[in-house]
Protein backbone atom coordinates (compact mmCIF):
# COMPACT_ATOMS: atom_id res chain seq x y z
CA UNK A 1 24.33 55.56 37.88
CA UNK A 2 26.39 57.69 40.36
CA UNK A 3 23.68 58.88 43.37
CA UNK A 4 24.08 62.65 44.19
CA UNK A 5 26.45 63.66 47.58
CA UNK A 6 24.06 64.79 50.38
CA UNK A 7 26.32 65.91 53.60
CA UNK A 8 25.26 63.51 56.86
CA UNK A 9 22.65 66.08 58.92
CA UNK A 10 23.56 64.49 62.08
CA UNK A 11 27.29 65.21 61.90
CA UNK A 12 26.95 68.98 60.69
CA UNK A 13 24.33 69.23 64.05
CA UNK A 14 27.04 67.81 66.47
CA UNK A 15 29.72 70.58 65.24
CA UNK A 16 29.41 73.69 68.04
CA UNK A 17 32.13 76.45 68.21
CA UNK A 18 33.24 78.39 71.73
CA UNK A 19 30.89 80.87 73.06
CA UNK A 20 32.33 84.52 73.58
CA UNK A 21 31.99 84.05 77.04
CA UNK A 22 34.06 81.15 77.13
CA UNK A 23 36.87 83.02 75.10
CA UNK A 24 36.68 85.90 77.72
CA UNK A 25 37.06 83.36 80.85
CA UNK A 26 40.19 81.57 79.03
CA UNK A 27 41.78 85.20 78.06
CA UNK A 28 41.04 86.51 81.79
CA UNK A 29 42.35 83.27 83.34
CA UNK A 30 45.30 83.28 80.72
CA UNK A 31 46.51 87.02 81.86
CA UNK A 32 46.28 86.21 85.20
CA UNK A 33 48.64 83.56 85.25
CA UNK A 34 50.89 86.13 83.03
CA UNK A 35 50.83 88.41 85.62
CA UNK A 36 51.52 86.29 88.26
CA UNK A 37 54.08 84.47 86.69
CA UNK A 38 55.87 88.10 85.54
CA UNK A 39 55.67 89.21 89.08
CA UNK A 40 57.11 86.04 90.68
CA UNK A 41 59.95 86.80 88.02
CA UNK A 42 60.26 90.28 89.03
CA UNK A 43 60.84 88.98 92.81
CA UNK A 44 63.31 86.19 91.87
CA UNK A 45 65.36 89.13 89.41
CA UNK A 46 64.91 91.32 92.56
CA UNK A 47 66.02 89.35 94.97
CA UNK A 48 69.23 88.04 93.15
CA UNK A 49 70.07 91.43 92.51
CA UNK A 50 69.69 92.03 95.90
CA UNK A 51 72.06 89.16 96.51
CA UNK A 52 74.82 90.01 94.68
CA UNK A 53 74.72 93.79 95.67
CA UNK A 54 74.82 92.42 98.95
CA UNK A 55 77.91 90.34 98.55
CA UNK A 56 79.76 92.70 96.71
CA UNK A 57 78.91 95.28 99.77
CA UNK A 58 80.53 92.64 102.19
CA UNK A 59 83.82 92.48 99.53
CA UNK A 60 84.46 95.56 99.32
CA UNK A 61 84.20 96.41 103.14
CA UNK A 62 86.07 93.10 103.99
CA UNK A 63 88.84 94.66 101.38
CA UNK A 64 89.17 98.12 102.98
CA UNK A 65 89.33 96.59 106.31
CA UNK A 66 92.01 94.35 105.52
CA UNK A 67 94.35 96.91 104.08
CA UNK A 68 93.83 99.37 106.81
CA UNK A 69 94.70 96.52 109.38
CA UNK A 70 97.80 95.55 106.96
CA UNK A 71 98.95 99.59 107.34
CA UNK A 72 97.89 99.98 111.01
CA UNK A 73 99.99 97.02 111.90
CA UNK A 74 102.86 98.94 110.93
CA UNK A 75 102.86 101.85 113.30
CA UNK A 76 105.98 103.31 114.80
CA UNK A 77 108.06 100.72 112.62
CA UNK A 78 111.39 102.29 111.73
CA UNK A 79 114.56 100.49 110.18
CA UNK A 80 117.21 100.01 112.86
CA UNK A 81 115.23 100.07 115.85
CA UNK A 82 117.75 98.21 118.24
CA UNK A 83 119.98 101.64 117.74
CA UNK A 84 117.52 103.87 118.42
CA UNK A 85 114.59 102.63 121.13
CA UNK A 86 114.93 101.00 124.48
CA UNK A 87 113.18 100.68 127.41
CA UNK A 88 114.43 104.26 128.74
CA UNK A 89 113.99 105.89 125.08
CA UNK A 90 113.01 106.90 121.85
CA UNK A 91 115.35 108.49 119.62
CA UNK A 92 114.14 108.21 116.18
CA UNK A 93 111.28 110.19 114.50
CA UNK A 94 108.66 107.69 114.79
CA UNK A 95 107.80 108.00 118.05
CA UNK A 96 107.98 111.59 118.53
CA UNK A 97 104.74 112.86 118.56
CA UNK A 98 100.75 112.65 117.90
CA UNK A 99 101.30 111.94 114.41
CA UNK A 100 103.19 108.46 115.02
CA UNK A 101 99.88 107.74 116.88
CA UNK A 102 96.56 109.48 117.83
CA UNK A 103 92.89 108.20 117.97
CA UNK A 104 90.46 110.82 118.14
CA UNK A 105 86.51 109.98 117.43
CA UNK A 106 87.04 107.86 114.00
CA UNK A 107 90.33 109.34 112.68
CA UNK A 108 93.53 107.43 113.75
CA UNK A 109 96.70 108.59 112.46
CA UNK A 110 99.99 106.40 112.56
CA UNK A 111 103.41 107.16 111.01
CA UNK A 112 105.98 104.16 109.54
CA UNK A 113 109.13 104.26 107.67
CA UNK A 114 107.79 102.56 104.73
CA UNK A 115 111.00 103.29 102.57
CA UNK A 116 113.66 101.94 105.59
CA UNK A 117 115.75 105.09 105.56
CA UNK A 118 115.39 105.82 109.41
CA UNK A 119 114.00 109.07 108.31
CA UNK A 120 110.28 110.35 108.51
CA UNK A 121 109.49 111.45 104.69
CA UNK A 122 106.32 113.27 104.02
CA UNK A 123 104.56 110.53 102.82
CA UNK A 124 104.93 108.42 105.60
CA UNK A 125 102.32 109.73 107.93
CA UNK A 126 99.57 108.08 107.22
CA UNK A 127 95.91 107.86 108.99
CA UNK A 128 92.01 106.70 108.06
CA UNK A 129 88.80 108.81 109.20
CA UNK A 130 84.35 108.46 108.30
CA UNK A 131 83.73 111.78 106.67
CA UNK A 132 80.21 112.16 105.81
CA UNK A 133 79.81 108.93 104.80
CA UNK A 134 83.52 108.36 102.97
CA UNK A 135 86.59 106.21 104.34
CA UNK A 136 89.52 108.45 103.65
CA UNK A 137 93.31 107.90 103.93
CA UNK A 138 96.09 110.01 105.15
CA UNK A 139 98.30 110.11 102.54
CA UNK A 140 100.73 113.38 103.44
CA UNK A 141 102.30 114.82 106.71
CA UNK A 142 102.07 118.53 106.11
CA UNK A 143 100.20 119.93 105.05
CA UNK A 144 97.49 116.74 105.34
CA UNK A 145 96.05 115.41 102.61
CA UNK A 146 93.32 112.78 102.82
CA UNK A 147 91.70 111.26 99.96
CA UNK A 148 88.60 109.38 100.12
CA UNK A 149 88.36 105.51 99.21
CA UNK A 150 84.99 104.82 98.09
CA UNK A 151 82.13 106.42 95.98
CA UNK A 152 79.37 107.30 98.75
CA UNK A 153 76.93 106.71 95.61
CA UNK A 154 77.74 103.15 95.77
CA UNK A 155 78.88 102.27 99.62
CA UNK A 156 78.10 104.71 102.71
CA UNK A 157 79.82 103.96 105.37
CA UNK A 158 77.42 104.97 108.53
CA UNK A 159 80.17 103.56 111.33
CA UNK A 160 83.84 103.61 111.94
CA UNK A 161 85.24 102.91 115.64
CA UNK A 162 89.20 102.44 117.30
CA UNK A 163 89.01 100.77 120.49
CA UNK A 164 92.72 101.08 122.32
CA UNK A 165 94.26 98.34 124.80
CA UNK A 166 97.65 98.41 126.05
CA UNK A 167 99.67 96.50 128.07
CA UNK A 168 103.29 96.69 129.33
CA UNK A 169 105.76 93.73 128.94
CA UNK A 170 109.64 94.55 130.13
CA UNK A 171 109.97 98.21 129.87
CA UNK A 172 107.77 98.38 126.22
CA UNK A 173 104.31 99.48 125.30
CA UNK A 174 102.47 96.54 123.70
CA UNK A 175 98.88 97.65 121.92
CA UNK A 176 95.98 96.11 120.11
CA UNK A 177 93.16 98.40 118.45
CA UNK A 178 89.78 96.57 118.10
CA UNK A 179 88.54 98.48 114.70
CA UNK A 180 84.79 98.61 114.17
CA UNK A 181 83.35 99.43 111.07
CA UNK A 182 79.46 99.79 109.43
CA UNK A 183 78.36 100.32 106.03
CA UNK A 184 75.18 100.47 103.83
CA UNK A 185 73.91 100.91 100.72
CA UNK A 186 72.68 104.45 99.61
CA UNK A 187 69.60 104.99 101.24
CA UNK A 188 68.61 101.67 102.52
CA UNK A 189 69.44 101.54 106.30
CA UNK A 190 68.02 98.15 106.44
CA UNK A 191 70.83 96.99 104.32
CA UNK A 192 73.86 97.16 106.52
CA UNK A 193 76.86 95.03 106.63
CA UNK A 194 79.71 95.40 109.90
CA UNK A 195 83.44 94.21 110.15
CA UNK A 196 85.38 94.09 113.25
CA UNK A 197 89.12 93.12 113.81
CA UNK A 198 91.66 92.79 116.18
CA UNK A 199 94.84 94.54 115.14
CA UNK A 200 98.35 93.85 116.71
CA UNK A 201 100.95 96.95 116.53
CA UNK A 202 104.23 94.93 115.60
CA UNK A 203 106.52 97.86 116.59
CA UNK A 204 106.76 98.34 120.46
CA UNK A 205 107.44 102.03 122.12
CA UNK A 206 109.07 102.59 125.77
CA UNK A 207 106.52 102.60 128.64
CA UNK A 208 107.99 106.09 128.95
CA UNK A 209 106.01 107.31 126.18
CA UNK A 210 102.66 105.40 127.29
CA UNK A 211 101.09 109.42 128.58
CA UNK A 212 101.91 110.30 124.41
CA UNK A 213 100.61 107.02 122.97
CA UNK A 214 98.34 105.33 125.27
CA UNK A 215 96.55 107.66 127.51
């Protein structure tokens, strides 16, 4: 004869689920760590961000100072100079006046003959100046006509400086300008980011004009 099933008492006695208490501890402990691990995600996201807006600040300023040095270190050049300078002179249109070379506050202003015709065109006096916060270039003799590089939304620049040396070697007018320059993003001066460079003229100008281009 087959004896009835009776369940073991002691094993249904030893079988306890988790208070509601202890639910509420895990869940409270559980969200914390969520939180802290979402914030310490936040900060890495943040800071990388950070990071690459940073780097792409320093591009783009190392770009705009390396093409202004690239046109500055063309000043006064003019095809044929042996016929036309000396020591005594100047006698082409390239080292005639203020706009083959001034520095005033942060504008400089240069002319070259960028197309070799030993003729000053009207795009070939060029210049760069800080206007409220925008590099601009000089792009047009007369009337001027500066247009502005970058999108002040994006980079500010806060700083742009022309230091002048000059030296004389054998009757000519050697020059360096030290350029300076500062920017920042938008509305966080703690962010900045500032170039310098040393920039040879190439093109040499008679002592006799050093009153005109070096004063």
């Amino acid at each position: 004869m087959t004896r009835p099933f009776k369940p073991r008492q002691h094993q249904m006695g030893n079988m306890q689920g988790e208070t509601l208490m202890g639910l509420l501890v895990g869940l409270t402990v559980g969200l914390v760590a969520l939180a802290g691990g979402s914030a310490l995600l936040a900060n890495q996201l943040r800071g990388h961000r950070m990071a690459r807006q940073d780097s792409q600040l320093q591009h783009d300023l190392r770009s705009a100072v390396d093409w202004m040095a690239r046109e500055l270190n063309q000043a006064h050049f003019v095809a044929n100079a042996w016929q036309t300078r000396s020591p005594g002179e100047c006698a082409d249109p390239f080292c005639a006046g203020l706009d083959d070379f001034s520095i005033h506050g942060s504008r400089i202003t240069f002319s070259h003959d960028r197309n070799h015709n030993g003729t000053k065109d009207n795009n070939e006096c060029l210049g760069f100046r800080l206007v409220k916060g925008a590099l601009q270039a000089r792009t047009a003799c007369s009337p001027e006509v500066w247009t502005a590089l970058n999108d002040t939304a994006s980079l500010q620049l806060t700083q742009l400086e022309w230091q002048l040396h000059c030296t004389k070697a054998q009757g000519w007018l050697q020059r360096r300008v030290d350029l300076s320059m500062t920017a920042q993003w938008p509305g966080d001066a703690g962010r900045q980011v500032q170039l310098q460079r040393k920039i040879h003229i190439r093109n040499a100008v008679p002592v006799s004009r050093m009153d005109l281009f070096c004063p």
